[in-house]
C-alpha atoms as a PDB file:
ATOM      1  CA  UNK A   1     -44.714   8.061 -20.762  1.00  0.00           C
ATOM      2  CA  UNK A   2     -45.322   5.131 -18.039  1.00  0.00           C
ATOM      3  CA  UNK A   3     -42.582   4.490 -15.467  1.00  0.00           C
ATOM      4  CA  UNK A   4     -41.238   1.112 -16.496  1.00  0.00           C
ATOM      5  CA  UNK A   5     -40.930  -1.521 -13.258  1.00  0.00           C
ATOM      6  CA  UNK A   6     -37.912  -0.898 -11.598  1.00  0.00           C
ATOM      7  CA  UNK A   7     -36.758   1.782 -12.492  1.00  0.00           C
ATOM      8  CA  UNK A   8     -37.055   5.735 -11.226  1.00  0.00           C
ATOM      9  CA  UNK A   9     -38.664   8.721 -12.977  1.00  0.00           C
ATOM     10  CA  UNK A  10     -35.422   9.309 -14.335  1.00  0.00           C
ATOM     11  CA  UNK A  11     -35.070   6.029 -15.636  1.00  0.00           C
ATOM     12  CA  UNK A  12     -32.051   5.017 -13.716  1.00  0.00           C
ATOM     13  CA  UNK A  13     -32.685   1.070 -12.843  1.00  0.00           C
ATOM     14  CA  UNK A  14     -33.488   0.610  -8.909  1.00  0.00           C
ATOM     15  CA  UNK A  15     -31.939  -2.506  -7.337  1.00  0.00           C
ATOM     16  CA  UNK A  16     -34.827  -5.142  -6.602  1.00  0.00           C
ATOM     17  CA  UNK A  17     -35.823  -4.253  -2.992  1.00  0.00           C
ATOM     18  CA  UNK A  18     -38.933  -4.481  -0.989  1.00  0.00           C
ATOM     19  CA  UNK A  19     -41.622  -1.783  -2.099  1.00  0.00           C
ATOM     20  CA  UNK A  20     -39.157  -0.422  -4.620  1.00  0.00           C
ATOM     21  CA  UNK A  21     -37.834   2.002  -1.715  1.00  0.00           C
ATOM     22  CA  UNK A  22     -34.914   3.436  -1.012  1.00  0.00           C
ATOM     23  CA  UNK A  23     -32.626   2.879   1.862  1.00  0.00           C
ATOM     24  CA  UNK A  24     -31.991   5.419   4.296  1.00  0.00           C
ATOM     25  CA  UNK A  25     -28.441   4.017   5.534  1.00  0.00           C
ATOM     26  CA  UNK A  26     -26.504   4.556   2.436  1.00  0.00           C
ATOM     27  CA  UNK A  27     -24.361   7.641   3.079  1.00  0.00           C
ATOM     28  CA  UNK A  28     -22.795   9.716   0.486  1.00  0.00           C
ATOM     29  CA  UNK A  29     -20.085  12.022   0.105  1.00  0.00           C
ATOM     30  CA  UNK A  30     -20.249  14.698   2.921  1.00  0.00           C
ATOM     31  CA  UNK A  31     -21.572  12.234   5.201  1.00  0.00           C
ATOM     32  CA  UNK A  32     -18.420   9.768   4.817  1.00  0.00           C
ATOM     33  CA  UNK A  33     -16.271  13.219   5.962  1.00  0.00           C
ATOM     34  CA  UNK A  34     -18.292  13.405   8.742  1.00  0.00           C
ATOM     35  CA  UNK A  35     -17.897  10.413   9.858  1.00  0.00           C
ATOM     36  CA  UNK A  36     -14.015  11.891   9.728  1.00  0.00           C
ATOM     37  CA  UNK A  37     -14.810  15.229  10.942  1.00  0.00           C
ATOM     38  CA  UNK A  38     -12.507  15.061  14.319  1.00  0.00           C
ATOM     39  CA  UNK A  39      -9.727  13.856  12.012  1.00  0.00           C
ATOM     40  CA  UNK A  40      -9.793  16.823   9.201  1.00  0.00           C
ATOM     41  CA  UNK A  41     -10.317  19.434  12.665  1.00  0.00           C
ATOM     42  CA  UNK A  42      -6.936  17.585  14.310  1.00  0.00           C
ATOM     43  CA  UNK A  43      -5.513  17.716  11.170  1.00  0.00           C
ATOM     44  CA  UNK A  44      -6.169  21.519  10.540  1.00  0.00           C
ATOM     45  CA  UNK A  45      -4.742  21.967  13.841  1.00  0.00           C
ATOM     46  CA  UNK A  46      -2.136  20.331  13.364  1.00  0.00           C
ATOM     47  CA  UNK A  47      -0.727  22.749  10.151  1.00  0.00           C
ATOM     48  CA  UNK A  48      -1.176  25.431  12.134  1.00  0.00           C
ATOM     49  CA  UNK A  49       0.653  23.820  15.207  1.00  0.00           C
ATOM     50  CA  UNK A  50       3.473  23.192  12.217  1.00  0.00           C
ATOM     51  CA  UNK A  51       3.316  26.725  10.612  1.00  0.00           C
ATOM     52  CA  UNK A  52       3.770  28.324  14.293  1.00  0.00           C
ATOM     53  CA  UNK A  53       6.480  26.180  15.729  1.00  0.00           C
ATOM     54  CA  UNK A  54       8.611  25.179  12.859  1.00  0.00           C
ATOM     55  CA  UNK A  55      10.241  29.041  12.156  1.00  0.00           C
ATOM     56  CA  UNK A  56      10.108  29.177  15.895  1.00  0.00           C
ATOM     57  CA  UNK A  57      12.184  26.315  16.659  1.00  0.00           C
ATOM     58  CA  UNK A  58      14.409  26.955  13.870  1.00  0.00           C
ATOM     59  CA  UNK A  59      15.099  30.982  14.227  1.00  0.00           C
ATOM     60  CA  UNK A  60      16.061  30.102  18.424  1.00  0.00           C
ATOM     61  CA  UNK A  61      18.398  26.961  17.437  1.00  0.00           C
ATOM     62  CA  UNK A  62      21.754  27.398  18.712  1.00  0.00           C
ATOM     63  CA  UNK A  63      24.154  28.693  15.731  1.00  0.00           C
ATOM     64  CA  UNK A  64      20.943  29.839  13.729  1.00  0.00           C
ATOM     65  CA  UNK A  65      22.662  33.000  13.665  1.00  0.00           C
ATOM     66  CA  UNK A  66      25.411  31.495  11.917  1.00  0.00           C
ATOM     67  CA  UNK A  67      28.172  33.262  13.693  1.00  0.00           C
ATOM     68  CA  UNK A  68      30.117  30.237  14.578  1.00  0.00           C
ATOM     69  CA  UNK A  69      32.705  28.102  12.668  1.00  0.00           C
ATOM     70  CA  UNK A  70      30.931  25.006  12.370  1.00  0.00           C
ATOM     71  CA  UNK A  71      28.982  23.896   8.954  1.00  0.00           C
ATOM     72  CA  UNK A  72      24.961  24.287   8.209  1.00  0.00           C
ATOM     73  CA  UNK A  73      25.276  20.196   7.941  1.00  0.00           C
ATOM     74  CA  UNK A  74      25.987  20.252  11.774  1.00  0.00           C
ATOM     75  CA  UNK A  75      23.564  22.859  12.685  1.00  0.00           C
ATOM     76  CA  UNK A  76      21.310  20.757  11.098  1.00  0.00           C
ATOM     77  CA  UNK A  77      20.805  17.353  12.778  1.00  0.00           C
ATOM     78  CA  UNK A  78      19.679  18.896  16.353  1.00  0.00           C
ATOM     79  CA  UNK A  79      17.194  20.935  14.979  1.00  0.00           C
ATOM     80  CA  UNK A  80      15.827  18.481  12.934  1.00  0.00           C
ATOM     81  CA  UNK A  81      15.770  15.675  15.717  1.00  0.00           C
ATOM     82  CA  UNK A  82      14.228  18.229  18.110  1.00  0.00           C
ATOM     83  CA  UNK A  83      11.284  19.126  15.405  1.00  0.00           C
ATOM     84  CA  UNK A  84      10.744  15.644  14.761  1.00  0.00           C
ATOM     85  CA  UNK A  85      10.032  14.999  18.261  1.00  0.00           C
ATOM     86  CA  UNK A  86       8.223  18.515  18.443  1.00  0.00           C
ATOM     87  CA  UNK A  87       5.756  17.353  16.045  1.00  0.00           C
ATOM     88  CA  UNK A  88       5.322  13.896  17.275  1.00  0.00           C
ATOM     89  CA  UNK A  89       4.453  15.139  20.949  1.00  0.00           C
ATOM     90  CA  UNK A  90       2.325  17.878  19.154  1.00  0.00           C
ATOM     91  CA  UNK A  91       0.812  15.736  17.089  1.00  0.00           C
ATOM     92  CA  UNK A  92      -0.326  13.200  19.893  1.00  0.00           C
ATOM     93  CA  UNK A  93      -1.769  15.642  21.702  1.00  0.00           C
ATOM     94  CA  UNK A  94      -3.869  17.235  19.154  1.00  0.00           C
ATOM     95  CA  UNK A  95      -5.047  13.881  18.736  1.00  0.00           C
ATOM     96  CA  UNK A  96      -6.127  12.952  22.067  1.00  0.00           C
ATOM     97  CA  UNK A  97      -7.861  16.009  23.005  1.00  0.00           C
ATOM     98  CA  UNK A  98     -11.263  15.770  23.845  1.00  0.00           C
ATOM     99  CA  UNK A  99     -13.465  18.483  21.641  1.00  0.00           C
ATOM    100  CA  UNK A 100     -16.668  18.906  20.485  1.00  0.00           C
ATOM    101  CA  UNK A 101     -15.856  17.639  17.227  1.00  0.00           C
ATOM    102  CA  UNK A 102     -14.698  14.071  18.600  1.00  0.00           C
ATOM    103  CA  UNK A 103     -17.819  13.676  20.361  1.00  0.00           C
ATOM    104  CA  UNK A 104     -20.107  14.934  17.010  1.00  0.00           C
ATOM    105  CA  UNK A 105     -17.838  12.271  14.982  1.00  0.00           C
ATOM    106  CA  UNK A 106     -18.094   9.778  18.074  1.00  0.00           C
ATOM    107  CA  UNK A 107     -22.197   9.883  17.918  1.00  0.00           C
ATOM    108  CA  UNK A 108     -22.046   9.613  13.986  1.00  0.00           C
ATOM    109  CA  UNK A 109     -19.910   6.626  14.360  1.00  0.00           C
ATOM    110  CA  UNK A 110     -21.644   4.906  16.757  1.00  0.00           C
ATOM    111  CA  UNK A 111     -25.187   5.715  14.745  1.00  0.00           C
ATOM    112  CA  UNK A 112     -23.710   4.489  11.178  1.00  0.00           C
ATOM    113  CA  UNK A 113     -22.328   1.496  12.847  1.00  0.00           C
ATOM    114  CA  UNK A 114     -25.757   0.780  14.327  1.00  0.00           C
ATOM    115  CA  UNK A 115     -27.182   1.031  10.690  1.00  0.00           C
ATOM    116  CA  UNK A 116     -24.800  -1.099   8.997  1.00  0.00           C
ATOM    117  CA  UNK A 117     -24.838  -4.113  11.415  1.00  0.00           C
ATOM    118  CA  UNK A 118     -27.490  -3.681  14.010  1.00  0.00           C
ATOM    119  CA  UNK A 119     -26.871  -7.017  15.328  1.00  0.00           C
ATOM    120  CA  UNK A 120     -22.934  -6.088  15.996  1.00  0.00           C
ATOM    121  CA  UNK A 121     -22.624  -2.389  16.238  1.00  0.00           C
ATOM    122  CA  UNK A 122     -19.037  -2.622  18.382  1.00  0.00           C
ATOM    123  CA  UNK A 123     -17.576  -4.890  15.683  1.00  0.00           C
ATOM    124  CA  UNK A 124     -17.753  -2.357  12.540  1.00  0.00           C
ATOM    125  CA  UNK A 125     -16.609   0.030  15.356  1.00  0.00           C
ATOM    126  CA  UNK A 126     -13.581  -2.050  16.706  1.00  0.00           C
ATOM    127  CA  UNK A 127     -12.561  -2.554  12.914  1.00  0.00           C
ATOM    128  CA  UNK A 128     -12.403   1.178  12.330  1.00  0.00           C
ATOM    129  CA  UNK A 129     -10.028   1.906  15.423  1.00  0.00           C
ATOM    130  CA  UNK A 130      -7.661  -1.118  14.366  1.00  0.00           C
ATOM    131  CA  UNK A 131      -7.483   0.412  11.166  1.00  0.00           C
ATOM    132  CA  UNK A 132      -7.637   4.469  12.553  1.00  0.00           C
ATOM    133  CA  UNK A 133      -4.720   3.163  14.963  1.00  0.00           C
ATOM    134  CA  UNK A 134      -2.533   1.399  12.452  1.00  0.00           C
ATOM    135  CA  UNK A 135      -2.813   4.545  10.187  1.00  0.00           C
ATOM    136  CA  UNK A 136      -1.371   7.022  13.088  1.00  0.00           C
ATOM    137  CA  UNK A 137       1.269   4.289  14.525  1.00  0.00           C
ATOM    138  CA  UNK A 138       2.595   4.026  10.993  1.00  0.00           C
ATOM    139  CA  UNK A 139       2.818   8.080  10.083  1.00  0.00           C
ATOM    140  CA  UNK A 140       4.570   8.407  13.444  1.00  0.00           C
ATOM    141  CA  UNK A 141       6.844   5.799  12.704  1.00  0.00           C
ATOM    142  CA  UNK A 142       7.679   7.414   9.149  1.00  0.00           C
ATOM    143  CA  UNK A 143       7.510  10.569  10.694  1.00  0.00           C
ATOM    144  CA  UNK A 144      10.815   9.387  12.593  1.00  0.00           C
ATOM    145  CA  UNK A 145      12.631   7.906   9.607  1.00  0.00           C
ATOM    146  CA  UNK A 146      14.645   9.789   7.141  1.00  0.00           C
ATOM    147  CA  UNK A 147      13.047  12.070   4.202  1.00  0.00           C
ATOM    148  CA  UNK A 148      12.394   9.850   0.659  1.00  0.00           C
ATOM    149  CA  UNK A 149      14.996  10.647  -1.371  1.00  0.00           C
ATOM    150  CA  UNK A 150      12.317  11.923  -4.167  1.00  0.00           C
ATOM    151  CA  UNK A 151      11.480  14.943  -1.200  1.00  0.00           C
ATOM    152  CA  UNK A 152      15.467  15.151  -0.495  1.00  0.00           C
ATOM    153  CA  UNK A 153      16.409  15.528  -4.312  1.00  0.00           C
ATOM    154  CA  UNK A 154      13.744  18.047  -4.937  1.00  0.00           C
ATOM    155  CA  UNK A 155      16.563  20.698  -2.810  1.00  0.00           C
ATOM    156  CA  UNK A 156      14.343  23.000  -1.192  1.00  0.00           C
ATOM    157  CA  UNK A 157      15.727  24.935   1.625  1.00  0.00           C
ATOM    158  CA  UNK A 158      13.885  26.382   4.702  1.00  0.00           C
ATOM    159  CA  UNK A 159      16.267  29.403   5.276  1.00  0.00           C
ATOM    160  CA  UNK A 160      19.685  27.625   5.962  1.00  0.00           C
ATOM    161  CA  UNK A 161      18.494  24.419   6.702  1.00  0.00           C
ATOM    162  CA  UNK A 162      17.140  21.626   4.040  1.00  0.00           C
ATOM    163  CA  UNK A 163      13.638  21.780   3.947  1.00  0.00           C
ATOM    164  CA  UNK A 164      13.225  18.005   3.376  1.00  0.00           C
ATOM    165  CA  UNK A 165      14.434  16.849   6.719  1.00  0.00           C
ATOM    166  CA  UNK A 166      11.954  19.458   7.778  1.00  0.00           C
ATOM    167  CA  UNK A 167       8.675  18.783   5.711  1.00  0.00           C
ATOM    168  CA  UNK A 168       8.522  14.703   5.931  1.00  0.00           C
ATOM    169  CA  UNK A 169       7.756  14.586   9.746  1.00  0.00           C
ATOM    170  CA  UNK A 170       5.347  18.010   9.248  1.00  0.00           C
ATOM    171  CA  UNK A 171       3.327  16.031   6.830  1.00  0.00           C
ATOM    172  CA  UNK A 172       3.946  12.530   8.592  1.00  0.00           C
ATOM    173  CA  UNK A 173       1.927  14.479  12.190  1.00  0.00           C
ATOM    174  CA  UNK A 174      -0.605  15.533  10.158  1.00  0.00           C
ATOM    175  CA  UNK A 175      -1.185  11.965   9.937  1.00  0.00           C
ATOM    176  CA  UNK A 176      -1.198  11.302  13.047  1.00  0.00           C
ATOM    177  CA  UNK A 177      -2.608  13.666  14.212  1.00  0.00           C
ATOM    178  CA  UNK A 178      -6.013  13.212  11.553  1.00  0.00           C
ATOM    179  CA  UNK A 179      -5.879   9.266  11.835  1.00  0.00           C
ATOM    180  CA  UNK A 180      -5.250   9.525  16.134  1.00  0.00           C
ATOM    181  CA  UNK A 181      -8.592  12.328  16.089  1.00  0.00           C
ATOM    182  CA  UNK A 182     -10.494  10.104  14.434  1.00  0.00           C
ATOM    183  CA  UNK A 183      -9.546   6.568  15.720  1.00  0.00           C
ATOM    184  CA  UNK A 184     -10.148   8.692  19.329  1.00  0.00           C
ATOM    185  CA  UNK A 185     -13.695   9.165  17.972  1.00  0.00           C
ATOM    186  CA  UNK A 186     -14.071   5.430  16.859  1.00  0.00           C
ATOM    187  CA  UNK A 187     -12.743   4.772  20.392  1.00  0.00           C
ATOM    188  CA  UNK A 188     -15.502   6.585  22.110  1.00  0.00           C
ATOM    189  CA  UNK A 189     -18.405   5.448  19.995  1.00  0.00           C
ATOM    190  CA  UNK A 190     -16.911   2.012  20.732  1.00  0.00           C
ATOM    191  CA  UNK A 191     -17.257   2.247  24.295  1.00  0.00           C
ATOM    192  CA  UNK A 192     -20.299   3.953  24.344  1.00  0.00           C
END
């Protein structure tokens, strides 16, 4: 059977180009993650950062033995305020560390943004770390408000303590610390 004009052995119709070929700048599943790979690595990190420091924190809070008078409601409000604050600083910090996985991400940033506006490379580059930035501003800045009351009336407990208080600023410096990794990335294939 004869290929028909414009279309592929498979007979999926090609988009009128030049010579009937494909580009070589379209990029497809894996390689959009690794244009994110710092991000997912920070964000990895950052569970295990979580998982380590959160029964830590909670098991050497003062009156976690539970000897004393007062009520689990105010044993509660330090220890959450400290974790909060704890995972923030955490967070940030996983986020601007320099690794071989920022500068990987970095060079695939700066090479896709050469191949999808040669003429303004920094531009699609900029855009990305506006948008990277906003991302990790934001989940810090939920990260320090209250739980949603949809994670608060779920009632989960972390030992004595509500686990909701608890789990909203965990997940919250993920974000930040996935969206700061990556806009860190965008940030050094900007300036390079």
């Amino acid at each position: 059977m004869p290929a028909i004009a414009g279309q592929d052995p498979a007979g999926t119709s090609l988009p009128a180009r030049s010579c009937d070929r494909k580009r070589h700048f379209q990029l497809r599943g894996w390689e959009r993650l690794q244009l994110f790979q710092a991000g997912l690595i920070a964000g990895c990190v950052q569970v295990a950062v979580v998982l380590v420091v959160t029964p830590l924190v909670i098991s050497y809070a003062p009156g976690s033995d539970n000897a004393s008078g007062s009520s689990d409601s105010d044993q509660l409000l330090p220890v959450v305020a400290s974790l909060r604050l704890i995972y923030l600083l955490l967070a940030v910090g996983v986020a601007l560390t320099k690794h071989r996985y920022v500068a990987l991400t970095s060079a695939r940033i700066r090479h896709a943004s050469r191949l999808t506006s040669p003429s303004e490379p920094e531009r699609t580059a900029g855009t990305l770390a506006i948008c990277l930035l906003v991302a990790a501003f934001g989940c810090a800045s939920f990260a320090l408000q209250p739980p949603p009351d949809a994670l608060t009336a779920m009632n989960w407990h972390l030992g004595a303590h509500e686990a909701g208080p608890i789990v909203w600023p965990a997940l919250m410096s993920l974000g930040v610390a996935g969206f700061g990794s990556s806009a860190h990335a965008v940030v050094d294939a900007y300036r390079a």
